[in-house]
Protein backbone atom coordinates (compact mmCIF):
# COMPACT_ATOMS: atom_id res chain seq x y z
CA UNK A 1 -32.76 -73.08 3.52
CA UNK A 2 -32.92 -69.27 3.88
CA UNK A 3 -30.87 -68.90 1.38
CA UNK A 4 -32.44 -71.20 -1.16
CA UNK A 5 -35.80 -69.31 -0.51
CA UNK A 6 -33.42 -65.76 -1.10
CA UNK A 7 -32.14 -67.28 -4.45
CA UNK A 8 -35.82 -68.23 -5.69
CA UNK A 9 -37.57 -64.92 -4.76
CA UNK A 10 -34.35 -62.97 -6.22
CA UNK A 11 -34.68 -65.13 -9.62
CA UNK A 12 -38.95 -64.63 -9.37
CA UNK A 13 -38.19 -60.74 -8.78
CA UNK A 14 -35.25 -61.05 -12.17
CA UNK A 15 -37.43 -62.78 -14.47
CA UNK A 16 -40.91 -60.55 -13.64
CA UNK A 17 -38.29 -57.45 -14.58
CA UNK A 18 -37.52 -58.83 -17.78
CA UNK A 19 -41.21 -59.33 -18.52
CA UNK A 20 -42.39 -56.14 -17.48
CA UNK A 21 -39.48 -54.84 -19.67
CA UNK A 22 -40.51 -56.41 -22.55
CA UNK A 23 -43.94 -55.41 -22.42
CA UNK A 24 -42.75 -51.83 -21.91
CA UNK A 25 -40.51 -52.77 -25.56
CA UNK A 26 -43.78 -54.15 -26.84
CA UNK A 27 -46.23 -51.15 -26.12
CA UNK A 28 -43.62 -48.82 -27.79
CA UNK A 29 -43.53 -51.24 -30.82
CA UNK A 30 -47.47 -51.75 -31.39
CA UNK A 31 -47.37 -47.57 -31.41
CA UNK A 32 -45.09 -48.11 -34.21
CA UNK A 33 -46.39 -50.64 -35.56
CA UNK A 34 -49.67 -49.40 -36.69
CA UNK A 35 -50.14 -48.33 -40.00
CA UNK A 36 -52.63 -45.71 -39.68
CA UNK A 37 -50.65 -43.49 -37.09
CA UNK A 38 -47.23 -44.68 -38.00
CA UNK A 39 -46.65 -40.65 -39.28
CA UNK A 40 -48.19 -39.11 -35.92
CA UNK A 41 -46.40 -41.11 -33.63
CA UNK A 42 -42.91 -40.89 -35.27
CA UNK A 43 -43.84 -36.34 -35.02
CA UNK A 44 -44.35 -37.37 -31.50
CA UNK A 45 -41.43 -38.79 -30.70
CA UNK A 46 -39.75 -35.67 -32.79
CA UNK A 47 -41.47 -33.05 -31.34
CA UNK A 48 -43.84 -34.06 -28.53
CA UNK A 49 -45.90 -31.14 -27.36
CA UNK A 50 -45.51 -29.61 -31.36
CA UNK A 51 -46.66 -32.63 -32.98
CA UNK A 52 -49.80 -32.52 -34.85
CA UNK A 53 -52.28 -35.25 -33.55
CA UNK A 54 -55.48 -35.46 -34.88
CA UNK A 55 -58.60 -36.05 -32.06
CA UNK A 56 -58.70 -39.97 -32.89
CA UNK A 57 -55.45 -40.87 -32.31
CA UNK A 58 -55.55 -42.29 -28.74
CA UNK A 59 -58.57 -44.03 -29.18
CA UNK A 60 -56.86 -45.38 -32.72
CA UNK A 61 -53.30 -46.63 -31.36
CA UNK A 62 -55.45 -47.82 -28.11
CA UNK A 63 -57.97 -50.52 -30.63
CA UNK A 64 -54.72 -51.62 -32.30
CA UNK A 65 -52.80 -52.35 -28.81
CA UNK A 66 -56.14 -54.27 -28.18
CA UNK A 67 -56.13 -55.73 -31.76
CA UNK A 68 -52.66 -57.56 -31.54
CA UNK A 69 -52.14 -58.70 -27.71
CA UNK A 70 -54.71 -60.20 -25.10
CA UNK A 71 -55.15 -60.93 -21.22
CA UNK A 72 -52.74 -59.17 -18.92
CA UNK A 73 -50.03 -58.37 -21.62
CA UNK A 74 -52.55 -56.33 -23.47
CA UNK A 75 -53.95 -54.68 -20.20
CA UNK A 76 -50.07 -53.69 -19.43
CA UNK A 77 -49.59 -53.06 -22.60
CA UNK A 78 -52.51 -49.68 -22.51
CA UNK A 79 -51.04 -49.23 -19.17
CA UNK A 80 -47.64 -48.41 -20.72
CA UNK A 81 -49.07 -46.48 -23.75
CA UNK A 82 -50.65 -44.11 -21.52
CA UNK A 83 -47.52 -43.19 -19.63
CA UNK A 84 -45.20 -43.01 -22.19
CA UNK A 85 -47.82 -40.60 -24.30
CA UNK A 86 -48.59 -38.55 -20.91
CA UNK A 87 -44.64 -37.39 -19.94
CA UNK A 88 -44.48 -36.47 -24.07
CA UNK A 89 -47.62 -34.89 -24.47
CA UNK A 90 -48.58 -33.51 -21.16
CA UNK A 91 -51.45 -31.35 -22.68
CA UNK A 92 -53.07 -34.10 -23.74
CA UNK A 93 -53.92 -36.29 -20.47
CA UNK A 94 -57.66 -35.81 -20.55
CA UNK A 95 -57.57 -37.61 -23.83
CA UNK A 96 -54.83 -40.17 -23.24
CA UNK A 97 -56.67 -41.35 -19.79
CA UNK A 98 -59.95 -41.44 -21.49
CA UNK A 99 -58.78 -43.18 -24.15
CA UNK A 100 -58.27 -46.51 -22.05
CA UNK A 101 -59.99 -45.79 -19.22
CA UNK A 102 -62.41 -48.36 -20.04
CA UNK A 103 -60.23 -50.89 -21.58
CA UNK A 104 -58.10 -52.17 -18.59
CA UNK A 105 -59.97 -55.36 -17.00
CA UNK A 106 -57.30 -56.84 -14.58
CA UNK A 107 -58.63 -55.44 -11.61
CA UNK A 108 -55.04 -55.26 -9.65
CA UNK A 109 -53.54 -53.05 -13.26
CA UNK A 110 -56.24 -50.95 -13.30
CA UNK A 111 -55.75 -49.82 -9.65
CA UNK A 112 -51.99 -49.40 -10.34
CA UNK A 113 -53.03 -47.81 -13.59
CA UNK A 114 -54.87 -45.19 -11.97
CA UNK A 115 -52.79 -44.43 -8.92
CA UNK A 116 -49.53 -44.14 -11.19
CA UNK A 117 -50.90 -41.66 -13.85
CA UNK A 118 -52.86 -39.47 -10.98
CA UNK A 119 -49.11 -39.32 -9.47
CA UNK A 120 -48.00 -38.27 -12.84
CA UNK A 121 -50.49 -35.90 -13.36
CA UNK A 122 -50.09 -34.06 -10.21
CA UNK A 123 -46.23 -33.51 -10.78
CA UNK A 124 -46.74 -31.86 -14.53
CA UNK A 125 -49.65 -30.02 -13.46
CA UNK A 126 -47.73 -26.59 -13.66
CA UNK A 127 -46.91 -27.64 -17.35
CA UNK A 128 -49.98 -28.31 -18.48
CA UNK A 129 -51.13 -25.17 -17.36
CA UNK A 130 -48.29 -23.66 -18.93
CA UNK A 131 -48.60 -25.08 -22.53
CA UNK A 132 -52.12 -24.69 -22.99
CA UNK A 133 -51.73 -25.86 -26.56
CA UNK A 134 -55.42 -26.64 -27.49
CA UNK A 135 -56.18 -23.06 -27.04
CA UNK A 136 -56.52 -21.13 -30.74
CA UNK A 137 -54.93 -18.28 -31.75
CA UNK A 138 -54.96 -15.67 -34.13
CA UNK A 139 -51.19 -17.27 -35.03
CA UNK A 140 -52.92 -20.93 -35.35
CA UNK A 141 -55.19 -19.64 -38.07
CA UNK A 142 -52.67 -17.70 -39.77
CA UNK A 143 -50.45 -21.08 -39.62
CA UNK A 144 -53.23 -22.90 -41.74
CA UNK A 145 -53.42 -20.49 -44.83
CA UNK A 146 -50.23 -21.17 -45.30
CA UNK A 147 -49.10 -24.35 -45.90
CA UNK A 148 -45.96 -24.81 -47.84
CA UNK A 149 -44.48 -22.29 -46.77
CA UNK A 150 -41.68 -21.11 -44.22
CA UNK A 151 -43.26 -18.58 -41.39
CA UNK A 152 -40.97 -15.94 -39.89
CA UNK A 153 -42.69 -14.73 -37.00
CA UNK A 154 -42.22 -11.19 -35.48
CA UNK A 155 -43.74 -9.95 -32.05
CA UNK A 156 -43.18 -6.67 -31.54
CA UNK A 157 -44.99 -3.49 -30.54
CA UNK A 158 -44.63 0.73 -31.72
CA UNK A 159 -43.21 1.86 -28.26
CA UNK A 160 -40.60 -1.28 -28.44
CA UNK A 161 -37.12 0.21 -29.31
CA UNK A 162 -35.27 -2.80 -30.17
CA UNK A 163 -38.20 -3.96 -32.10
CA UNK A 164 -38.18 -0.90 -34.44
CA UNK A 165 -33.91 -1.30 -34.02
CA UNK A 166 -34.97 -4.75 -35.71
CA UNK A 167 -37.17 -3.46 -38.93
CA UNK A 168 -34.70 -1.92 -41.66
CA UNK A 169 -32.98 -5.73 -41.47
CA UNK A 170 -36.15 -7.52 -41.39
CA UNK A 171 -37.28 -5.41 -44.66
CA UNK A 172 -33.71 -6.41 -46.07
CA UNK A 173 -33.93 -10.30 -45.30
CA UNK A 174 -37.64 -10.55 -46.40
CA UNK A 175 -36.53 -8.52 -49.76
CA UNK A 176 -33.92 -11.24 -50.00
CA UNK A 177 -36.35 -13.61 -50.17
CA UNK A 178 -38.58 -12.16 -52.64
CA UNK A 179 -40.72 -14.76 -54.80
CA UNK A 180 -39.35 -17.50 -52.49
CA UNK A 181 -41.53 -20.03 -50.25
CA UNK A 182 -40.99 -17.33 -47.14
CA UNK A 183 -43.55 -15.31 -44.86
CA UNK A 184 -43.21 -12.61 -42.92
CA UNK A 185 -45.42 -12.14 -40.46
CA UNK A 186 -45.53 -9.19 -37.80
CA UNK A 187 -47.62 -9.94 -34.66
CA UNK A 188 -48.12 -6.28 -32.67
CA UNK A 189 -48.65 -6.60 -28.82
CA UNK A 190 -49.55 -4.57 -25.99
CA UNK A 191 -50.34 -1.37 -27.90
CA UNK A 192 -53.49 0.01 -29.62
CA UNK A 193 -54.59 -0.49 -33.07
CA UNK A 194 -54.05 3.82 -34.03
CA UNK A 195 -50.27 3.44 -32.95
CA UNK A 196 -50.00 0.01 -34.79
CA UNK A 197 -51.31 1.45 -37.52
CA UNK A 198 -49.77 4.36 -37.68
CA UNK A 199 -46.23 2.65 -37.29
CA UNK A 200 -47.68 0.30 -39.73
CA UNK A 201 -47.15 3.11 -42.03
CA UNK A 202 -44.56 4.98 -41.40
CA UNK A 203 -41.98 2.78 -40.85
CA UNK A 204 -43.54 0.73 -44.38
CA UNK A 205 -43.53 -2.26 -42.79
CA UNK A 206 -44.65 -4.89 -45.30
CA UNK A 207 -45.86 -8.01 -45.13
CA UNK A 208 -48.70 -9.94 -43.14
CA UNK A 209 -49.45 -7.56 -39.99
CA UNK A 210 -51.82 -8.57 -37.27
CA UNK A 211 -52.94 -6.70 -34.00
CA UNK A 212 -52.81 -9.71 -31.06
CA UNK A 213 -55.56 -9.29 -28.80
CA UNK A 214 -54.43 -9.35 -25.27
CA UNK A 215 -55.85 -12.77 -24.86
CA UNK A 216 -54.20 -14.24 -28.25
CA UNK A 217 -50.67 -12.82 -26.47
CA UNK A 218 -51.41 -14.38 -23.20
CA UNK A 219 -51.85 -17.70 -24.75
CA UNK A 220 -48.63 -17.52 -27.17
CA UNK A 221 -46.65 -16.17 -24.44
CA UNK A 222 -47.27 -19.05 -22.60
CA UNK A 223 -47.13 -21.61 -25.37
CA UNK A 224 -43.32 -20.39 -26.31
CA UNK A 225 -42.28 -18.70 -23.29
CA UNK A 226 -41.78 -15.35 -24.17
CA UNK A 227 -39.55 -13.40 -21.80
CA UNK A 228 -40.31 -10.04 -24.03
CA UNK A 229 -40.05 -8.82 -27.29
CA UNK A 230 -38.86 -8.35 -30.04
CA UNK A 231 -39.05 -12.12 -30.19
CA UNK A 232 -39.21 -14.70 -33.15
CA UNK A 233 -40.67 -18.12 -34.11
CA UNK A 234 -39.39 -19.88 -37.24
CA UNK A 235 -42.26 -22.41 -38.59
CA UNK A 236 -41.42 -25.00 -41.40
CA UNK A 237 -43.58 -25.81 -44.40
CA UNK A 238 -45.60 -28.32 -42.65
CA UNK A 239 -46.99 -25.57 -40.21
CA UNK A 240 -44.63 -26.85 -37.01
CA UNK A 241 -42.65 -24.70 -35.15
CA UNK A 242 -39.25 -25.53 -35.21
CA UNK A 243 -37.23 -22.68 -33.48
CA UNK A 244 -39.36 -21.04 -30.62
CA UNK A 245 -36.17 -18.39 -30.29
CA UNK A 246 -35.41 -18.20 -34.05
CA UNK A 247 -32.62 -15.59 -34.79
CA UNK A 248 -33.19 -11.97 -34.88
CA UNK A 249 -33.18 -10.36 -38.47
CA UNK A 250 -30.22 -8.35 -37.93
CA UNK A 251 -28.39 -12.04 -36.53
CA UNK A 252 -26.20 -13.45 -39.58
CA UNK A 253 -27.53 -17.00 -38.70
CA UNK A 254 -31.14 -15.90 -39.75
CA UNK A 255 -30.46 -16.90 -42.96
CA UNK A 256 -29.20 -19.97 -42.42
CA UNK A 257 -31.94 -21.32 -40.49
CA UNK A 258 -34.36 -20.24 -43.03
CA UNK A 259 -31.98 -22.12 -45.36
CA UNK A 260 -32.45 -25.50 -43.62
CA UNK A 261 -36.28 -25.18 -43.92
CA UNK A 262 -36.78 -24.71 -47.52
């Protein structure tokens, strides 16, 4: 008898496993699934914390979820949306959680619901504070004015000797690329605007030059990780970062990362 009872809870236990799996399948596929954030969620998946996601899309993949299943599979269904979408885009719990917050009507899910992503939330917590990715920078507008184009980034500063060991090859590979789709772009740091500008000068450094302000550095050096400088970003023509260590302009493999991009 013991064991009968053993065999029926172990067969209850396999078949709510396969159910919970499926639903797990099910909330990835409705993501998928719907046509007006099919692009955003596949740049998600790519590039999770890089992806551009415009302020509705929660709220939008969360009303189609609700659109297409009912009952407990559709409150399991948010439940799993919100977890998957908070371990790829950290930065973003505020909105994920809001999102469905009010959406979830089995009483027993929504107290799992909560208790699971608070868990979550506490162990990332260092990485949210890290990326800080809503906050705008000088870079971010920069980004915008050019679209269509590949960014090489440079952060560097006057007083940096291997920066200015870096700046007779950068003026060679950006001369190589002369009336191509490729910016250069010189971000000075951690020095004042007479030295920058003076350096500016005499070294002819040409191209898009911009003074960070400390705050603008704090925030990048954050966002990429910067151990020091020089350092360089490589951005592709749909304004993403794609290479937050992008080789240095005296590094033969420069050019064939630009390569790739255009």
């Amino acid at each position: 008898m013991a064991q009968h009872h053993r065999n029926k809870w172990h067969n209850i236990t396999e078949i709510s496993k396969r159910r919970i799996g499926f639903i797990r399948i099910l909330a990835f596929y409705l993501q998928f699934q719907n046509p007006l954030d099919r692009k955003t969620f596949l740049d998600i998946y790519d590039h999770k914390e890089d992806a551009k996601i415009n302020d509705a899309y929660f709220k939008n993949q969360a009303s189609y979820i609700c659109s297409q299943t009912k009952g407990i599979t559709r409150d399991l269904c948010l439940h799993f949306f919100a977890l998957y979408n908070l371990d790829m885009l950290p930065s973003k719990s505020k909105e994920i959680y809001t999102s469905i917050s009010g959406l979830i009507d089995e009483r027993y899910v929504k107290e799992q619901f909560k208790k699971r992503f608070n868990s979550k939330l506490e162990k990332i917590k260092p990485q949210i504070e890290k990326i800080n990715s809503n906050e705008t920078t000088a870079l971010d507008s920069l980004i915008s004015k050019y679209p269509g184009k590949v960014i090489y980034v440079d952060f560097w500063a006057p007083w940096c000797g291997p920066c200015m060991d870096e700046m007779p090859d950068s003026k060679r590979l950006k001369e190589s690329y002369h009336g191509k789709e490729v910016v250069f772009v010189y971000l000075a740091c951690d020095c004042s605007e007479k030295s920058w500008k003076s350096t500016i000068a005499t070294k002819d450094i040409n191209g898009i030059n911009l003074l960070l302000s400390n705050s603008d550095y704090e925030i990048l050096k954050r966002r990429f990780e910067i151990p020091g400088i020089p350092y360089f970003l490589l951005i592709n023509k749909k304004g993403e970062v794609v290479n937050k260590n992008a080789p240095r302009p005296s590094d033969g493999n420069i050019k064939s990362e630009i390569a790739k991009l255009l």
